[in-house]
N, C-alpha and C. Protein backbone atom coordinates (compact mmCIF):
# COMPACT_ATOMS: atom_id res chain seq x y z
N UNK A 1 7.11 1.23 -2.86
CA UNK A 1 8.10 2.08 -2.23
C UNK A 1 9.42 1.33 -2.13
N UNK A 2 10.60 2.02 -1.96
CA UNK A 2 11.70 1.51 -2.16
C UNK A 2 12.11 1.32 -0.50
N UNK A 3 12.92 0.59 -0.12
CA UNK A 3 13.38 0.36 0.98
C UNK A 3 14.13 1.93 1.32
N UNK A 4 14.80 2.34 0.71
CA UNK A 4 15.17 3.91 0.78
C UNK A 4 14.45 5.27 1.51
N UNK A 5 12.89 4.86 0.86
CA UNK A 5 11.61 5.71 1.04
C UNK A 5 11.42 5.20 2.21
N UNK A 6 11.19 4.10 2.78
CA UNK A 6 10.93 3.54 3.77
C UNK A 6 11.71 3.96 5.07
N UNK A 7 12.71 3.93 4.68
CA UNK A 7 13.70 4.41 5.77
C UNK A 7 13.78 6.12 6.01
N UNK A 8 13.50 6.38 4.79
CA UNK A 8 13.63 8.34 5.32
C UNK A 8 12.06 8.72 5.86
N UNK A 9 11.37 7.85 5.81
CA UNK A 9 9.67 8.06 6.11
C UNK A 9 10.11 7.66 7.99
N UNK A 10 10.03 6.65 8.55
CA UNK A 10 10.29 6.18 9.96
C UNK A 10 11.27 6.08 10.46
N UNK A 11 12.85 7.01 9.47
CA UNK A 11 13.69 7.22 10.37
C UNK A 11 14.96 5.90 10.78
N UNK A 12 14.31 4.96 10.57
CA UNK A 12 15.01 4.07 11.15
C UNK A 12 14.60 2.69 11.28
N UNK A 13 15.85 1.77 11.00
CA UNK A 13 15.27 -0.11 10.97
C UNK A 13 14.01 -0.38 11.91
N UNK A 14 14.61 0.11 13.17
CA UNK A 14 13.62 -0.56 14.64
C UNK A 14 12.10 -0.02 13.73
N UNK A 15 12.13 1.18 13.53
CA UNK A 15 10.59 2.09 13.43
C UNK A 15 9.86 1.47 12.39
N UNK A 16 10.50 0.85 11.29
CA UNK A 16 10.38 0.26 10.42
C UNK A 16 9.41 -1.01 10.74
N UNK A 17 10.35 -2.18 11.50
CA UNK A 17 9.87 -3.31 12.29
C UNK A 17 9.13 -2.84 12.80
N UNK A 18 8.78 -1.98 13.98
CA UNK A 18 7.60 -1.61 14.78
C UNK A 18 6.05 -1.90 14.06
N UNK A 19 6.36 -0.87 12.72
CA UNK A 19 4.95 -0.87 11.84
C UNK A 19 5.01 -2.45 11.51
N UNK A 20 6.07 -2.91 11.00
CA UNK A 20 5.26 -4.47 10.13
C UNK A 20 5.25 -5.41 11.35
N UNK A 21 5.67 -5.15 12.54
CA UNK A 21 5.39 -6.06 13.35
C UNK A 21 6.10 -7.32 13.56
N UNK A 22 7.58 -6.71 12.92
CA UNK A 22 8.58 -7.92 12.71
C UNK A 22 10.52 -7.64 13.63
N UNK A 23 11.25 -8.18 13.63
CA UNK A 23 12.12 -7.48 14.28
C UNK A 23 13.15 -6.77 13.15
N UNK A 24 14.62 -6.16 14.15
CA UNK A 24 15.09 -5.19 13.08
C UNK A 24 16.44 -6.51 12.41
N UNK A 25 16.38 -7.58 12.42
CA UNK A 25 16.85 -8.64 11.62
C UNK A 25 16.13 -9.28 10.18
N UNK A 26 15.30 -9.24 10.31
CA UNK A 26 14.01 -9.04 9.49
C UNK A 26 14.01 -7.94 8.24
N UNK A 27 14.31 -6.75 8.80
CA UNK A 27 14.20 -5.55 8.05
C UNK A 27 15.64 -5.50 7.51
N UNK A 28 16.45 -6.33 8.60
CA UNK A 28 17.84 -5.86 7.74
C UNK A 28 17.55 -6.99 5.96
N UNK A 29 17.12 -8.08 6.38
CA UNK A 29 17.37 -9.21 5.28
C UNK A 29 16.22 -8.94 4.02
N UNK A 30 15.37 -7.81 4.43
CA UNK A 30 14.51 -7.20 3.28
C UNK A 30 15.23 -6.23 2.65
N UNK A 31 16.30 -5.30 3.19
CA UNK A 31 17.17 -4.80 2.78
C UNK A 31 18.02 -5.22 1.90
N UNK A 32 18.63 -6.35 2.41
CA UNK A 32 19.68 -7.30 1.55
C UNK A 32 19.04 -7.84 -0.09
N UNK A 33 17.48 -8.48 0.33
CA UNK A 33 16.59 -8.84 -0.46
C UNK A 33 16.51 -8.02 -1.67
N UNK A 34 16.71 -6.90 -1.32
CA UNK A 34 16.34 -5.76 -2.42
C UNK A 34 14.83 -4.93 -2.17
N UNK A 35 14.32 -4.97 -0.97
CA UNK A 35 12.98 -4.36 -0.68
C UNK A 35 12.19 -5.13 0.12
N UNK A 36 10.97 -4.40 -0.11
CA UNK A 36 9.92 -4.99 0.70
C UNK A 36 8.53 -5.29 -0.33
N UNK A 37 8.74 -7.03 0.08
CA UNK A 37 7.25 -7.59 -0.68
C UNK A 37 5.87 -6.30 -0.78
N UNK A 38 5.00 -6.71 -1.87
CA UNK A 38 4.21 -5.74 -1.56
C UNK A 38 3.09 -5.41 -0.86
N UNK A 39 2.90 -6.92 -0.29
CA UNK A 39 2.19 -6.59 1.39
C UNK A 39 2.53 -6.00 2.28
N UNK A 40 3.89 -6.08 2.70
CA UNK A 40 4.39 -5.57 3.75
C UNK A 40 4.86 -3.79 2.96
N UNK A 41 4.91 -3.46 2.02
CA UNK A 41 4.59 -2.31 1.47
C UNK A 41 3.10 -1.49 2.08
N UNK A 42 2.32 -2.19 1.80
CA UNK A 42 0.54 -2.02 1.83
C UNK A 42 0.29 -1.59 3.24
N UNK A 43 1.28 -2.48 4.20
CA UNK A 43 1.27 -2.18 5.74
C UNK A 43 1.78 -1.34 6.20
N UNK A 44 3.05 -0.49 5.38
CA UNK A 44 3.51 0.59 5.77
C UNK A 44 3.37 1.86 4.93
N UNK A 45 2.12 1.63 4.08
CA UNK A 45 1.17 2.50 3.15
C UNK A 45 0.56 3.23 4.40
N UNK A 46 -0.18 2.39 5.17
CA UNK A 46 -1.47 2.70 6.05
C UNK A 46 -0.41 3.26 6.99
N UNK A 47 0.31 2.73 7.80
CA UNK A 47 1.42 3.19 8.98
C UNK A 47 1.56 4.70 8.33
N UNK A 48 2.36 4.74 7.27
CA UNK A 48 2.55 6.11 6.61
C UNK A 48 1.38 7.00 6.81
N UNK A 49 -0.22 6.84 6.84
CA UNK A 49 -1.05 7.30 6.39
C UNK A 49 -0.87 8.22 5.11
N UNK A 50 -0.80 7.45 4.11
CA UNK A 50 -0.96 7.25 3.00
C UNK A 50 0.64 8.07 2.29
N UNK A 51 1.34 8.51 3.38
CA UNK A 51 2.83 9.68 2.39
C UNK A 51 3.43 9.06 1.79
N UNK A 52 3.67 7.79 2.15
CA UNK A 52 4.39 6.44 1.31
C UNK A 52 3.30 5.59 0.67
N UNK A 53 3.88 5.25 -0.40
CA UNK A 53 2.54 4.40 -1.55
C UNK A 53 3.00 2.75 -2.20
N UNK A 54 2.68 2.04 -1.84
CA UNK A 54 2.90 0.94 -2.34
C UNK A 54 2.83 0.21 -3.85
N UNK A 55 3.96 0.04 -4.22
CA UNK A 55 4.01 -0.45 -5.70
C UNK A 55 4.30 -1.94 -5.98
N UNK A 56 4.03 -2.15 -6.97
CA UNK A 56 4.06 -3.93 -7.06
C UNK A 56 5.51 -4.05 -7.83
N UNK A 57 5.90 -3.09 -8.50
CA UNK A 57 7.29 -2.94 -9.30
C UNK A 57 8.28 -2.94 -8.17
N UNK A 58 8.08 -2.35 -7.10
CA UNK A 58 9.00 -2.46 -6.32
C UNK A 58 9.12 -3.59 -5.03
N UNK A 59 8.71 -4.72 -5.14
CA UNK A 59 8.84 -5.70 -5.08
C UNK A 59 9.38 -6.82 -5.80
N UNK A 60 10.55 -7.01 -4.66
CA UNK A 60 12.13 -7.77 -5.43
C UNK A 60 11.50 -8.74 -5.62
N UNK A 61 10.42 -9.75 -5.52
CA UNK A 61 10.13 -11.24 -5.81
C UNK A 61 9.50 -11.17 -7.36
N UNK A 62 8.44 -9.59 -7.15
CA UNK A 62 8.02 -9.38 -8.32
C UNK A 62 9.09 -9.18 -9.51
N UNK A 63 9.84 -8.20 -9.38
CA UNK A 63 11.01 -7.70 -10.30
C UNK A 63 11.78 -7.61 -9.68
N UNK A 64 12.92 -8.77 -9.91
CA UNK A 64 14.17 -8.70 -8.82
C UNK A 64 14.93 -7.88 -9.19
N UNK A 65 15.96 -7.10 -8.88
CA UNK A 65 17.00 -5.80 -8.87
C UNK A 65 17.91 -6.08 -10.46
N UNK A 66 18.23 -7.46 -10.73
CA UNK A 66 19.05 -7.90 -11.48
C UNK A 66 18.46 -7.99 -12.65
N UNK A 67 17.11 -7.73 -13.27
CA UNK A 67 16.32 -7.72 -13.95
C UNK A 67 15.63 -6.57 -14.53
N UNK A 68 15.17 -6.09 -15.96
CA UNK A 68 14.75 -4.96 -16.58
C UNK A 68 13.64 -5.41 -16.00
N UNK A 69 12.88 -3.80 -15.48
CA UNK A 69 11.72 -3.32 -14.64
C UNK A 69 11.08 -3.24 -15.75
N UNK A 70 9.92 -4.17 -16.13
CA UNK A 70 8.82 -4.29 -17.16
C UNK A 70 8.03 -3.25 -16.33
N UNK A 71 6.91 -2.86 -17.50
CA UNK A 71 5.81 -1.80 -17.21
C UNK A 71 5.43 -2.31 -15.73
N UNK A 72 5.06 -1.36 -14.80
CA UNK A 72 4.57 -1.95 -13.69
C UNK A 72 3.23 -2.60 -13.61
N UNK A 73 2.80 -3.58 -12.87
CA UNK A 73 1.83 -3.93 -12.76
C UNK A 73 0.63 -3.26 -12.37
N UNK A 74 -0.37 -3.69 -12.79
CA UNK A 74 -1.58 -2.90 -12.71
C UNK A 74 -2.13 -3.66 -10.97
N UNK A 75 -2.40 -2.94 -10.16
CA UNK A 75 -2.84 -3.07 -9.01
C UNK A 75 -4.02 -2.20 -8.23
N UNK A 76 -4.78 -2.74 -7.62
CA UNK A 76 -5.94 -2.47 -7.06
C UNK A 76 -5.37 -1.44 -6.20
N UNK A 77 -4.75 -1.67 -5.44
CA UNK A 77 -3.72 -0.71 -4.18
C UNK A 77 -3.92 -1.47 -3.37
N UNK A 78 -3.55 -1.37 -1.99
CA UNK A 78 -3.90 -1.80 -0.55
C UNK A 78 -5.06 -2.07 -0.16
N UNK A 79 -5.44 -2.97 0.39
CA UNK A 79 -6.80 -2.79 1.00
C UNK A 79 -6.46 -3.41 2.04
């Protein structure tokens, strides 16, 4: 999920932090980052109950922003 999705799903930074359990300084510098790793994706998979879906492509460490988005990775999903 894109940091975008994330934000129109909970509305807002704080609601955001709430689910991963982190503060809204945190969420701002995942922002900056270009997203959210795809653990902390996986955590707001389940928070979502299931409306938001976690992708490994959209994880900036995986494929940073500045970089052509190769086929996405093949992933188990969340567990």
């Amino acid at each position: 999920m894109t940091f975008d999705e994330a934000l129109k799903f909970f509305g807002s930074g704080s609601a955001i932090g709430e689910a991963l359990g982190v503060s809204r300084s945190r969420i701002s510098q995942c922002r900056a980052a270009g997203g959210f790793s795809y653990s902390q994706q996986c955590v707001l998979e389940k928070a979502s109950g299931g409306k938001l879906k976690a992708r490994a492509d959209d994880d900036p460490k995986t494929f940073p922003p500045d970089e052509a988005s190769p086929k996405a990775v093949a992933m188990e999903g969340c567990r």
